[in-house]
N, C-alpha and C. Protein backbone atom coordinates (compact mmCIF):
# COMPACT_ATOMS: atom_id res chain seq x y z
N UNK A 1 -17.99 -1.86 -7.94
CA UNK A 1 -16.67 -1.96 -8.55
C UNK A 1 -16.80 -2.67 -9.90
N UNK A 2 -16.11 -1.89 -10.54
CA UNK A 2 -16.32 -2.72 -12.27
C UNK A 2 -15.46 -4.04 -12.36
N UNK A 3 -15.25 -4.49 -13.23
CA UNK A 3 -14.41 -5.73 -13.66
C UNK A 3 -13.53 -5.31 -14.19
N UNK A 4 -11.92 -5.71 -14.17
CA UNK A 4 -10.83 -4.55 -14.70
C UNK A 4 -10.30 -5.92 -15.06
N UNK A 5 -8.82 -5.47 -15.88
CA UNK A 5 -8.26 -6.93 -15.87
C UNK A 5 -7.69 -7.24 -14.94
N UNK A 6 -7.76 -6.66 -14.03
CA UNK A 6 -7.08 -7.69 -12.67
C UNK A 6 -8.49 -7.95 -12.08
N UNK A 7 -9.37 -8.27 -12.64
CA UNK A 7 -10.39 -8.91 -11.54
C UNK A 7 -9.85 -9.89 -11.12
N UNK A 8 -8.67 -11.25 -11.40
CA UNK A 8 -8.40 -12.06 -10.17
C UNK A 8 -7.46 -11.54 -9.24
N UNK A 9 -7.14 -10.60 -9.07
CA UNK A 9 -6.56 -10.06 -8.09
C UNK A 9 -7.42 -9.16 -6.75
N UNK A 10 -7.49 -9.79 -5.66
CA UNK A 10 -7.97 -9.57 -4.79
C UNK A 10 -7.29 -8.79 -3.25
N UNK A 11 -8.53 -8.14 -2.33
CA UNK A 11 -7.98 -7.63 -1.20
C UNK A 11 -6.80 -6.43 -1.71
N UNK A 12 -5.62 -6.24 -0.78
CA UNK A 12 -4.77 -4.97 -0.99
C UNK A 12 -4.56 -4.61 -2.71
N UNK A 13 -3.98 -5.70 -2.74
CA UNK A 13 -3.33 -5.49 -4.08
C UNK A 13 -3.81 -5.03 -5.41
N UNK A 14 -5.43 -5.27 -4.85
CA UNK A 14 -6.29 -4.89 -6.12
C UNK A 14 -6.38 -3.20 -6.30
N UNK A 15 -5.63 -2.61 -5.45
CA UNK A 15 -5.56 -1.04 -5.26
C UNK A 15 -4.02 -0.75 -6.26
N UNK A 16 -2.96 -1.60 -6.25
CA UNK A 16 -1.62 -1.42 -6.64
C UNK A 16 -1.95 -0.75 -8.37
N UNK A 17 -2.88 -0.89 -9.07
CA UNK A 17 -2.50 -0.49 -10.41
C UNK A 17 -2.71 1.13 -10.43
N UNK A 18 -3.88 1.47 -9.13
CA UNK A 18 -4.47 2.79 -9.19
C UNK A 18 -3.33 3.68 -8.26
N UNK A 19 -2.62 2.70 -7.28
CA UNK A 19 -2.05 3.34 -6.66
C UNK A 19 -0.66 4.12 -7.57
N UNK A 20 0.11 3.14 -7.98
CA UNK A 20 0.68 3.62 -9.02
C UNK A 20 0.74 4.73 -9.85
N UNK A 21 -1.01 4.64 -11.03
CA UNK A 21 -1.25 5.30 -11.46
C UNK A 21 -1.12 7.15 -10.64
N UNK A 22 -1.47 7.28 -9.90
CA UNK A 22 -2.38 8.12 -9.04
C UNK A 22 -0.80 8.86 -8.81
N UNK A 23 0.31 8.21 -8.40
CA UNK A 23 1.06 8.87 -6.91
C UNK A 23 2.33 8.42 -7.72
N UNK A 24 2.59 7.89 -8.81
CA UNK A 24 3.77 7.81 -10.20
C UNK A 24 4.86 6.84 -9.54
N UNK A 25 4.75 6.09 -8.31
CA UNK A 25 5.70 5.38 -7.90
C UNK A 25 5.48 3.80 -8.10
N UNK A 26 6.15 3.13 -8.05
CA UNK A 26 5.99 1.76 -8.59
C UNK A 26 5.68 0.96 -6.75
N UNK A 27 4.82 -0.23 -7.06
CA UNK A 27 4.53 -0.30 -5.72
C UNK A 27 5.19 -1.14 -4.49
N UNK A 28 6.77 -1.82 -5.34
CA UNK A 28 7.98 -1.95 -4.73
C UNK A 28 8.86 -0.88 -3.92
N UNK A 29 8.30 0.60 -4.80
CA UNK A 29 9.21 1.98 -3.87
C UNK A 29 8.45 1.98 -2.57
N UNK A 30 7.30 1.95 -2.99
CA UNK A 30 6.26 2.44 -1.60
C UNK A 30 6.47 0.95 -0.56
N UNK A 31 6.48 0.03 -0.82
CA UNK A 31 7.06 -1.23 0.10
C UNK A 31 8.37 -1.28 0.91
N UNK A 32 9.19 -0.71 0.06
CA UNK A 32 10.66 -0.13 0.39
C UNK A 32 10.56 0.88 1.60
N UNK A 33 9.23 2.06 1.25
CA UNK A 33 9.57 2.69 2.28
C UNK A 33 8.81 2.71 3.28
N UNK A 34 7.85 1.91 2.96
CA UNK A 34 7.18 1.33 4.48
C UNK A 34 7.60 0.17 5.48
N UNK A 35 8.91 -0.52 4.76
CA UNK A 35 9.80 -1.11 6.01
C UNK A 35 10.98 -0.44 5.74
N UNK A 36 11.57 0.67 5.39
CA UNK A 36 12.61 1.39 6.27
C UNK A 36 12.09 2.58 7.20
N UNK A 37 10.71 2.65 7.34
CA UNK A 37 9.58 3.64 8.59
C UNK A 37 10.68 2.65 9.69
N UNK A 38 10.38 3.47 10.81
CA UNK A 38 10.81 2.86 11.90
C UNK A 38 9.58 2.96 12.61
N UNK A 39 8.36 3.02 12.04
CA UNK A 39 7.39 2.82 12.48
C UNK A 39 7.12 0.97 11.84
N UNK A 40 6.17 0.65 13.33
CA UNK A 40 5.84 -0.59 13.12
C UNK A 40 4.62 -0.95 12.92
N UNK A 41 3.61 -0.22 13.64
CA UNK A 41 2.14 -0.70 13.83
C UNK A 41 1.25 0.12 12.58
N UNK A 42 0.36 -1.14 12.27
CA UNK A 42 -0.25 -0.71 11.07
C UNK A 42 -0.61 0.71 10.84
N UNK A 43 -1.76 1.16 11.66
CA UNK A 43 -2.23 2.35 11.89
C UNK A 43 -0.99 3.89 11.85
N UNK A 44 -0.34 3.29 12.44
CA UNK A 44 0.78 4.52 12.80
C UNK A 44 1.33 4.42 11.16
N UNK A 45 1.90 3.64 10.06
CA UNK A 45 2.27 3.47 9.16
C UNK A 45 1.79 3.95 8.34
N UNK A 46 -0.17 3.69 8.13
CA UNK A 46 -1.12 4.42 7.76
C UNK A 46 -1.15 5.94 7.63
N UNK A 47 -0.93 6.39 9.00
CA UNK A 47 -0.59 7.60 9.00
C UNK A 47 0.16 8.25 8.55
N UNK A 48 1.73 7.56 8.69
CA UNK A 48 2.87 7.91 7.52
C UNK A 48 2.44 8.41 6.55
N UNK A 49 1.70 7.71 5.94
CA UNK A 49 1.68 7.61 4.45
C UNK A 49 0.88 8.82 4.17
N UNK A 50 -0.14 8.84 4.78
CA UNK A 50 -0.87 9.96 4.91
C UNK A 50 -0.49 11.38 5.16
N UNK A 51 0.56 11.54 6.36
CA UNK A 51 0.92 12.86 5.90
C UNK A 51 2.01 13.21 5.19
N UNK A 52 3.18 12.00 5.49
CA UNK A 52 4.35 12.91 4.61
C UNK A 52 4.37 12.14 3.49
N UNK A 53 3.43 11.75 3.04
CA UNK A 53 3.35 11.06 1.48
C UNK A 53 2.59 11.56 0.64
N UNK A 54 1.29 12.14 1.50
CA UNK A 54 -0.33 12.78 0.88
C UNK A 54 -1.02 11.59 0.11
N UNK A 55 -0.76 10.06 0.56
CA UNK A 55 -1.60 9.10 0.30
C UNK A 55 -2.95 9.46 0.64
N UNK A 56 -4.02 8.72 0.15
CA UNK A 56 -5.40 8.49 0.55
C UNK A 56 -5.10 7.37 1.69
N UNK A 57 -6.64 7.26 2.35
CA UNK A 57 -6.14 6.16 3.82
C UNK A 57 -6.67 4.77 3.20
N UNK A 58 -7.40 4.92 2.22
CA UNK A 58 -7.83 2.99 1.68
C UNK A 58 -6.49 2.99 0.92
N UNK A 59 -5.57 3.47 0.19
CA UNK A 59 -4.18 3.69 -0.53
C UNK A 59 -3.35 3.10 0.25
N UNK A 60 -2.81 4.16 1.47
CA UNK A 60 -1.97 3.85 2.32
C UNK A 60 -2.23 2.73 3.00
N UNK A 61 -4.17 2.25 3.36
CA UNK A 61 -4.17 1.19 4.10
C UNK A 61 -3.58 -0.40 3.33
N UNK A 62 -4.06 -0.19 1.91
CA UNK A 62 -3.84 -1.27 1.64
C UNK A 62 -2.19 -1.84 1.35
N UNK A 63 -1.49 -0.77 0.92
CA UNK A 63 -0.18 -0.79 0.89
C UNK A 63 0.64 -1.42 1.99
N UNK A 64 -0.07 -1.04 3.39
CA UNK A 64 0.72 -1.07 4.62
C UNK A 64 0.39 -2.89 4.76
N UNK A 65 -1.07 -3.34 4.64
CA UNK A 65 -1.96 -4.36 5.21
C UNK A 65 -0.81 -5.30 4.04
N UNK A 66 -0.39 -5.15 3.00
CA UNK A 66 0.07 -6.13 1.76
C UNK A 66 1.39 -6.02 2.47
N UNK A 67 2.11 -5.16 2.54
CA UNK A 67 3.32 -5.21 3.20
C UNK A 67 3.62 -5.97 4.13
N UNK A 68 2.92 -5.66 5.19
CA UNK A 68 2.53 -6.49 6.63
C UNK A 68 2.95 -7.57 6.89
N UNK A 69 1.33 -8.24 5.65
CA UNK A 69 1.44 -9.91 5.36
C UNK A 69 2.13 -10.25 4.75
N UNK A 70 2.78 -9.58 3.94
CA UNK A 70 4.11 -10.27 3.18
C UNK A 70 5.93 -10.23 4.13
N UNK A 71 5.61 -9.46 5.12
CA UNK A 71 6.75 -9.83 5.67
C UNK A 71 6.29 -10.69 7.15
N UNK A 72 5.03 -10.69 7.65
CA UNK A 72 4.59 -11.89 8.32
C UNK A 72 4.96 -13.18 8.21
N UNK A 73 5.00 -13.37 6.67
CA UNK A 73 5.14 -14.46 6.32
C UNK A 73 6.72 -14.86 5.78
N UNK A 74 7.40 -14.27 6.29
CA UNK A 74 9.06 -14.56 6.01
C UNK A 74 9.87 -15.48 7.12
């Protein structure tokens, strides 16, 4: 992995600039719609994303894993 300017940005989030780039949504929409899923469990969410989104699975994973821990922690 090269050095980008987010090299201090680590784990999920370090995917958010490509994810963006890649799939044209900002990475608050894709957060939005991975807690109005009425899916709960990581994997199954993963999957979401994967088919009715056409995410990649390190994409969708990291999206879901940042989401997760950020509402874990509420």
């Amino acid at each position: 992995m090269t050095a980008t300017a987010n090299a201090s940005v680590k784990g999920p989030a370090s995917y958010f600039p490509s994810i963006e780039k890649k799939y044209g949504r900002p990475i608050a929409e894709w957060k939005d719609l991975i807690r109005s899923s009425p899916l709960t469990k990581h994997m199954e969410l993963v999957g979401w994303l994967k088919t009715e989104h056409g995410l990649g699975h390190g994409h969708a994973n990291a999206l879901v894993a940042h989401t997760l821990a950020e509402d874990s922690g509420r």
